[in-house]
PDB file of N, CA and C in Angstrom:
ATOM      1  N   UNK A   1       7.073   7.468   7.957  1.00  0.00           N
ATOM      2  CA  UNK A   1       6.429   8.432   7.100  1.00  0.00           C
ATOM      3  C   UNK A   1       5.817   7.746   5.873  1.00  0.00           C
ATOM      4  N   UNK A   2       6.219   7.132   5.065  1.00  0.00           N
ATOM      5  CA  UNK A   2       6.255   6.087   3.996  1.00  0.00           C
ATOM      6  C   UNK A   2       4.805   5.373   4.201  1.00  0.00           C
ATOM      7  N   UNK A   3       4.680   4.715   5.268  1.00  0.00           N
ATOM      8  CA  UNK A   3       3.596   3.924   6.230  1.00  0.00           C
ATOM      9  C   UNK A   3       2.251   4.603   5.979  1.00  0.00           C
ATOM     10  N   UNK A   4       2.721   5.538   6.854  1.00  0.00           N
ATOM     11  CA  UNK A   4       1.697   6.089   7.063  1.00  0.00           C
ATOM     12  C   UNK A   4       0.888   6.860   5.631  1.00  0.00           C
ATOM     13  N   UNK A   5       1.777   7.771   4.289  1.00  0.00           N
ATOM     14  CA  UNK A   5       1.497   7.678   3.441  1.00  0.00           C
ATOM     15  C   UNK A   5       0.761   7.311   2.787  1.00  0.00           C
ATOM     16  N   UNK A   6       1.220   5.804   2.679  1.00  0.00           N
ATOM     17  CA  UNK A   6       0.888   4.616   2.112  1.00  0.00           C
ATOM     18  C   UNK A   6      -0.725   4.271   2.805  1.00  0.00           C
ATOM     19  N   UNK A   7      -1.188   4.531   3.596  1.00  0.00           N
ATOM     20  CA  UNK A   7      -2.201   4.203   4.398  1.00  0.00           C
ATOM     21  C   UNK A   7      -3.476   4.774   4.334  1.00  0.00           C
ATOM     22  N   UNK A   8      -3.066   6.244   3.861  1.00  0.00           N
ATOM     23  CA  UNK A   8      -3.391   7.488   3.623  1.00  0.00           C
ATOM     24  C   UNK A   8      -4.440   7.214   2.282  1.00  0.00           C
ATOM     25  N   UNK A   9      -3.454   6.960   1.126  1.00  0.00           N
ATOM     26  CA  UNK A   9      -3.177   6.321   0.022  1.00  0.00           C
ATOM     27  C   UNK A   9      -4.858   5.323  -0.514  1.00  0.00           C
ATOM     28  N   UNK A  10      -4.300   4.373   0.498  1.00  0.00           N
ATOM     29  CA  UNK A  10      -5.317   3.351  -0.240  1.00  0.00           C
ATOM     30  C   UNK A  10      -6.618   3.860   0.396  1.00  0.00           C
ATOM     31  N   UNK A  11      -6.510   4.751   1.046  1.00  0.00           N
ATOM     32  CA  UNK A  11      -8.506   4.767   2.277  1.00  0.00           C
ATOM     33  C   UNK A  11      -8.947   5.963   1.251  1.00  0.00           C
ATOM     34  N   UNK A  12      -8.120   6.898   0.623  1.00  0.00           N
ATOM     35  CA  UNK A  12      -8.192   7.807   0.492  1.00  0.00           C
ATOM     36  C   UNK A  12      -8.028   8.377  -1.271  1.00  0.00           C
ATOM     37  N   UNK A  13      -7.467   7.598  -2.227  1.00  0.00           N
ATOM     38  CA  UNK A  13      -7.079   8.051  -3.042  1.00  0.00           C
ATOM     39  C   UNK A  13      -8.018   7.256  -4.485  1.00  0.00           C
ATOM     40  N   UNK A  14      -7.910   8.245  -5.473  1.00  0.00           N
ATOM     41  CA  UNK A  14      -8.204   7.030  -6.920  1.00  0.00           C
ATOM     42  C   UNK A  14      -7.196   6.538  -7.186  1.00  0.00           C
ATOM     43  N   UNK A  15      -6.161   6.503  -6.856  1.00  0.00           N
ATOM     44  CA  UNK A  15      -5.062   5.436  -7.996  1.00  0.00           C
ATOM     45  C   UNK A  15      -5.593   4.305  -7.825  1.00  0.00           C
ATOM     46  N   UNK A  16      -5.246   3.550  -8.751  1.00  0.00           N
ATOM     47  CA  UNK A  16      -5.336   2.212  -9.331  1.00  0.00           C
ATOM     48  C   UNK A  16      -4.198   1.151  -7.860  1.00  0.00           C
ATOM     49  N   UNK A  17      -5.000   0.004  -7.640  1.00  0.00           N
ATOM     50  CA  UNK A  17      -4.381  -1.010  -6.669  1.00  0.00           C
ATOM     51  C   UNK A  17      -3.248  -1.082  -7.482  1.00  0.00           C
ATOM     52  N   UNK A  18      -3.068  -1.365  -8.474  1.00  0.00           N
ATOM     53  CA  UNK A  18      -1.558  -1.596  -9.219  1.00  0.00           C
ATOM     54  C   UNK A  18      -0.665  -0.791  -9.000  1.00  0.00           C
ATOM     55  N   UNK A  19      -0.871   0.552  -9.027  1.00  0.00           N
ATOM     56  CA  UNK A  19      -0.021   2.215  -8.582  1.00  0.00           C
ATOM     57  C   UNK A  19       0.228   1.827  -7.465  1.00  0.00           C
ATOM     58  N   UNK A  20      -0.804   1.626  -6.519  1.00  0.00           N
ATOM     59  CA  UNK A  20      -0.730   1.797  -4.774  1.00  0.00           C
ATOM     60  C   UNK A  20       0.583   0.224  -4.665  1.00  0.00           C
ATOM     61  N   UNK A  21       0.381  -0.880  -5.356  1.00  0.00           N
ATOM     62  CA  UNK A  21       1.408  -1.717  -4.879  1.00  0.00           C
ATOM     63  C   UNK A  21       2.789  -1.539  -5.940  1.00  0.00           C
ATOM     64  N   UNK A  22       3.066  -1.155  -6.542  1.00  0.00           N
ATOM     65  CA  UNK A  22       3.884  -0.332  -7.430  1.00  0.00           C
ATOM     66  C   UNK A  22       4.388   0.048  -6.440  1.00  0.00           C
ATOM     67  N   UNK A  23       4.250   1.553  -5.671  1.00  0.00           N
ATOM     68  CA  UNK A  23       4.363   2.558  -4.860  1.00  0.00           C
ATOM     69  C   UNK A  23       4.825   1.607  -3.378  1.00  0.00           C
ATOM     70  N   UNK A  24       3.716   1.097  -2.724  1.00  0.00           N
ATOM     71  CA  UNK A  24       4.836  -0.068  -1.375  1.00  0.00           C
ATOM     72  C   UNK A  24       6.171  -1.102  -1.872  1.00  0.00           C
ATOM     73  N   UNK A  25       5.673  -1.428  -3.436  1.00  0.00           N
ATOM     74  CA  UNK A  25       7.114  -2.057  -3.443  1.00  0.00           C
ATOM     75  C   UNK A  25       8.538  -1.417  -3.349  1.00  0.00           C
ATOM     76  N   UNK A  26       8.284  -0.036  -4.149  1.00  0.00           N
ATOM     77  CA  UNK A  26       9.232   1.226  -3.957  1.00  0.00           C
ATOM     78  C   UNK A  26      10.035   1.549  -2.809  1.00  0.00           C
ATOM     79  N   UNK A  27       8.800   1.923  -1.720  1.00  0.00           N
ATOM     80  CA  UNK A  27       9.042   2.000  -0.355  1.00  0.00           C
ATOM     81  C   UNK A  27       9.584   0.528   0.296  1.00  0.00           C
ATOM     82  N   UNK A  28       9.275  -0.427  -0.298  1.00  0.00           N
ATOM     83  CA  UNK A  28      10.102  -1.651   0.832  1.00  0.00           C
ATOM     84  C   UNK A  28      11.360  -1.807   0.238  1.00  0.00           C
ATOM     85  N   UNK A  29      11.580  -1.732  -1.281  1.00  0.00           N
ATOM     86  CA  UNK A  29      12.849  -2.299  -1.908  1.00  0.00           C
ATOM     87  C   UNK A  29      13.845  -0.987  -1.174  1.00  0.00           C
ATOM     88  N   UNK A  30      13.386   0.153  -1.001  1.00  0.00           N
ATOM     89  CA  UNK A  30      14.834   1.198  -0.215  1.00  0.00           C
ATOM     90  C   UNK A  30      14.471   1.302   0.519  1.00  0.00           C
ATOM     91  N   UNK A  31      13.410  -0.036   1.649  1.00  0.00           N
ATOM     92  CA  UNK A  31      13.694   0.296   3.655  1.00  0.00           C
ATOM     93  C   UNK A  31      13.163   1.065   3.545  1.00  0.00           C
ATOM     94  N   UNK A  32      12.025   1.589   3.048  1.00  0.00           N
ATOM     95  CA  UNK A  32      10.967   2.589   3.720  1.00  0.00           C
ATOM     96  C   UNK A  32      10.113   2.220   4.711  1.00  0.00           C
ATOM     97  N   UNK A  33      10.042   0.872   4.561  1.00  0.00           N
ATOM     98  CA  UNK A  33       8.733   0.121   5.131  1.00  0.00           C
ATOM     99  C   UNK A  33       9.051  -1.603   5.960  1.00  0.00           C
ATOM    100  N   UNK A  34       8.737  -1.579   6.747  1.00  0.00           N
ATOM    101  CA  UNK A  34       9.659  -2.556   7.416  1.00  0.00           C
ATOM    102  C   UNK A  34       8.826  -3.971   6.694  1.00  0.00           C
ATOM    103  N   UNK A  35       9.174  -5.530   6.769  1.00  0.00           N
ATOM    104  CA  UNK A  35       8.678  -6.257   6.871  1.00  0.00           C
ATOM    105  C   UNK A  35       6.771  -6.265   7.005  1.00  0.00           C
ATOM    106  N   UNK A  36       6.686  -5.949   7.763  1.00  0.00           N
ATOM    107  CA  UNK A  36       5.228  -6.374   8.796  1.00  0.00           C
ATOM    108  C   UNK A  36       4.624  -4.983   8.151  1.00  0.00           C
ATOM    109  N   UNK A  37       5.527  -3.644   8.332  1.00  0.00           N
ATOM    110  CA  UNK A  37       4.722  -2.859   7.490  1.00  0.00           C
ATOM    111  C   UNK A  37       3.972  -2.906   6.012  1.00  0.00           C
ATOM    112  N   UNK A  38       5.129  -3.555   5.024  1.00  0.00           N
ATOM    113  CA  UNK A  38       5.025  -4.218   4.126  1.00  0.00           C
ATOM    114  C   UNK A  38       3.468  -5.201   3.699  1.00  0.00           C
ATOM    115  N   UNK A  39       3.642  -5.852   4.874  1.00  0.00           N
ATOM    116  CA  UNK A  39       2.551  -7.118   4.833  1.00  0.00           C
ATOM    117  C   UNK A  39       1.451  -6.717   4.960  1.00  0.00           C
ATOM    118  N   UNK A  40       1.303  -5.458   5.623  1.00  0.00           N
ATOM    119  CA  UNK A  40       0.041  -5.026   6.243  1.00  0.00           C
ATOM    120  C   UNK A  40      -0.476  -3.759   5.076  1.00  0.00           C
ATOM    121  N   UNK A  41       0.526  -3.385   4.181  1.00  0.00           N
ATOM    122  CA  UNK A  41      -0.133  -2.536   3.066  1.00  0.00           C
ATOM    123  C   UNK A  41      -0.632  -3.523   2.204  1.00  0.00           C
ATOM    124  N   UNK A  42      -0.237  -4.588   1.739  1.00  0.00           N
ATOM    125  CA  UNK A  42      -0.287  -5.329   0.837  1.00  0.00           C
ATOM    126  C   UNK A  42      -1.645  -6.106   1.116  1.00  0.00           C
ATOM    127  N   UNK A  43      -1.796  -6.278   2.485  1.00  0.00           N
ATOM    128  CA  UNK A  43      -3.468  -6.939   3.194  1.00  0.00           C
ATOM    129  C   UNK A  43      -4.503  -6.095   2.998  1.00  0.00           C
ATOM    130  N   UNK A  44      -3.994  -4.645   3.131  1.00  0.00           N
ATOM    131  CA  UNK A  44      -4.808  -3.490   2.916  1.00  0.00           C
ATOM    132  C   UNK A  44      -5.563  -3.336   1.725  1.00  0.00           C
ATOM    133  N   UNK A  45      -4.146  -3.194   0.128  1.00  0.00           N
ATOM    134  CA  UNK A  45      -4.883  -3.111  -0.903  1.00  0.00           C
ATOM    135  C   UNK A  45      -5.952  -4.152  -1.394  1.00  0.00           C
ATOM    136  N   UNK A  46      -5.546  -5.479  -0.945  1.00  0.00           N
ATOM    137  CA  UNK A  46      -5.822  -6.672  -1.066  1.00  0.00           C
ATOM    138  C   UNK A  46      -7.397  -6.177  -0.728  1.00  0.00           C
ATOM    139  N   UNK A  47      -7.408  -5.952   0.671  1.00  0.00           N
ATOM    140  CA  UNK A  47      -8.939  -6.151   0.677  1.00  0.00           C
ATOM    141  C   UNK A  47     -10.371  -4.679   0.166  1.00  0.00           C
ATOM    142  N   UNK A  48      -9.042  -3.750  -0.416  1.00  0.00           N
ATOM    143  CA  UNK A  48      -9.827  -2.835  -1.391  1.00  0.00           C
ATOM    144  C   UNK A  48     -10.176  -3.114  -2.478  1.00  0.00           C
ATOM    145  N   UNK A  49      -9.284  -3.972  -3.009  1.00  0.00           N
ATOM    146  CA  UNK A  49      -9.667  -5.272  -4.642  1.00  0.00           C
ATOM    147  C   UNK A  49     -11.037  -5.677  -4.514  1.00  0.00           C
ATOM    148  N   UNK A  50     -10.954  -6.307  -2.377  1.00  0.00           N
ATOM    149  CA  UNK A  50     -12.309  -7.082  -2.779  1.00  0.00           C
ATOM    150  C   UNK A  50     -13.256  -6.633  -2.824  1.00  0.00           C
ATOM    151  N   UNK A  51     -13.516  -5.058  -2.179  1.00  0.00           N
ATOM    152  CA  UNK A  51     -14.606  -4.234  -2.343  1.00  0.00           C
ATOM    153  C   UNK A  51     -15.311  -3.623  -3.302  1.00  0.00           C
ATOM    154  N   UNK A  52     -14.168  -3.464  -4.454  1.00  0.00           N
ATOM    155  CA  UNK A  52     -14.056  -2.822  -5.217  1.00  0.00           C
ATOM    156  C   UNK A  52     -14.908  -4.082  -6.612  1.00  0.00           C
ATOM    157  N   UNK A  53     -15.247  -5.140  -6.199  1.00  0.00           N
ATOM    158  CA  UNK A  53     -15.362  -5.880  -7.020  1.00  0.00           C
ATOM    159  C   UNK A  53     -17.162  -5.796  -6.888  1.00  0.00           C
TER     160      UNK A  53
END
């Protein structure tokens, strides 16, 4: 649920990349988000930074 959220989130929302990784660290530090899920939000915001530039 968290995941998917989170996914939701960055395609979809104004918060700030800082909020959005704020918010996955949340979800990974209490096991919301597995490993690989983790990696793959973090690739996500990453490459909204670069668009955004």
């Amino acid at each position: 649920m968290a995941y998917r959220i989170m996914k939701s989130l960055i395609s979809n929302s104004t918060k700030k990349n800082s909020e959005l990784s704020d918010m996955a660290d949340v979800y990974y530090g209490s096991g919301r988000l597995t490993d690989e899920q983790y990696a793959e939000i973090a690739e996500l915001i990453g490459r909204r930074e670069e668009t955004e530039r």
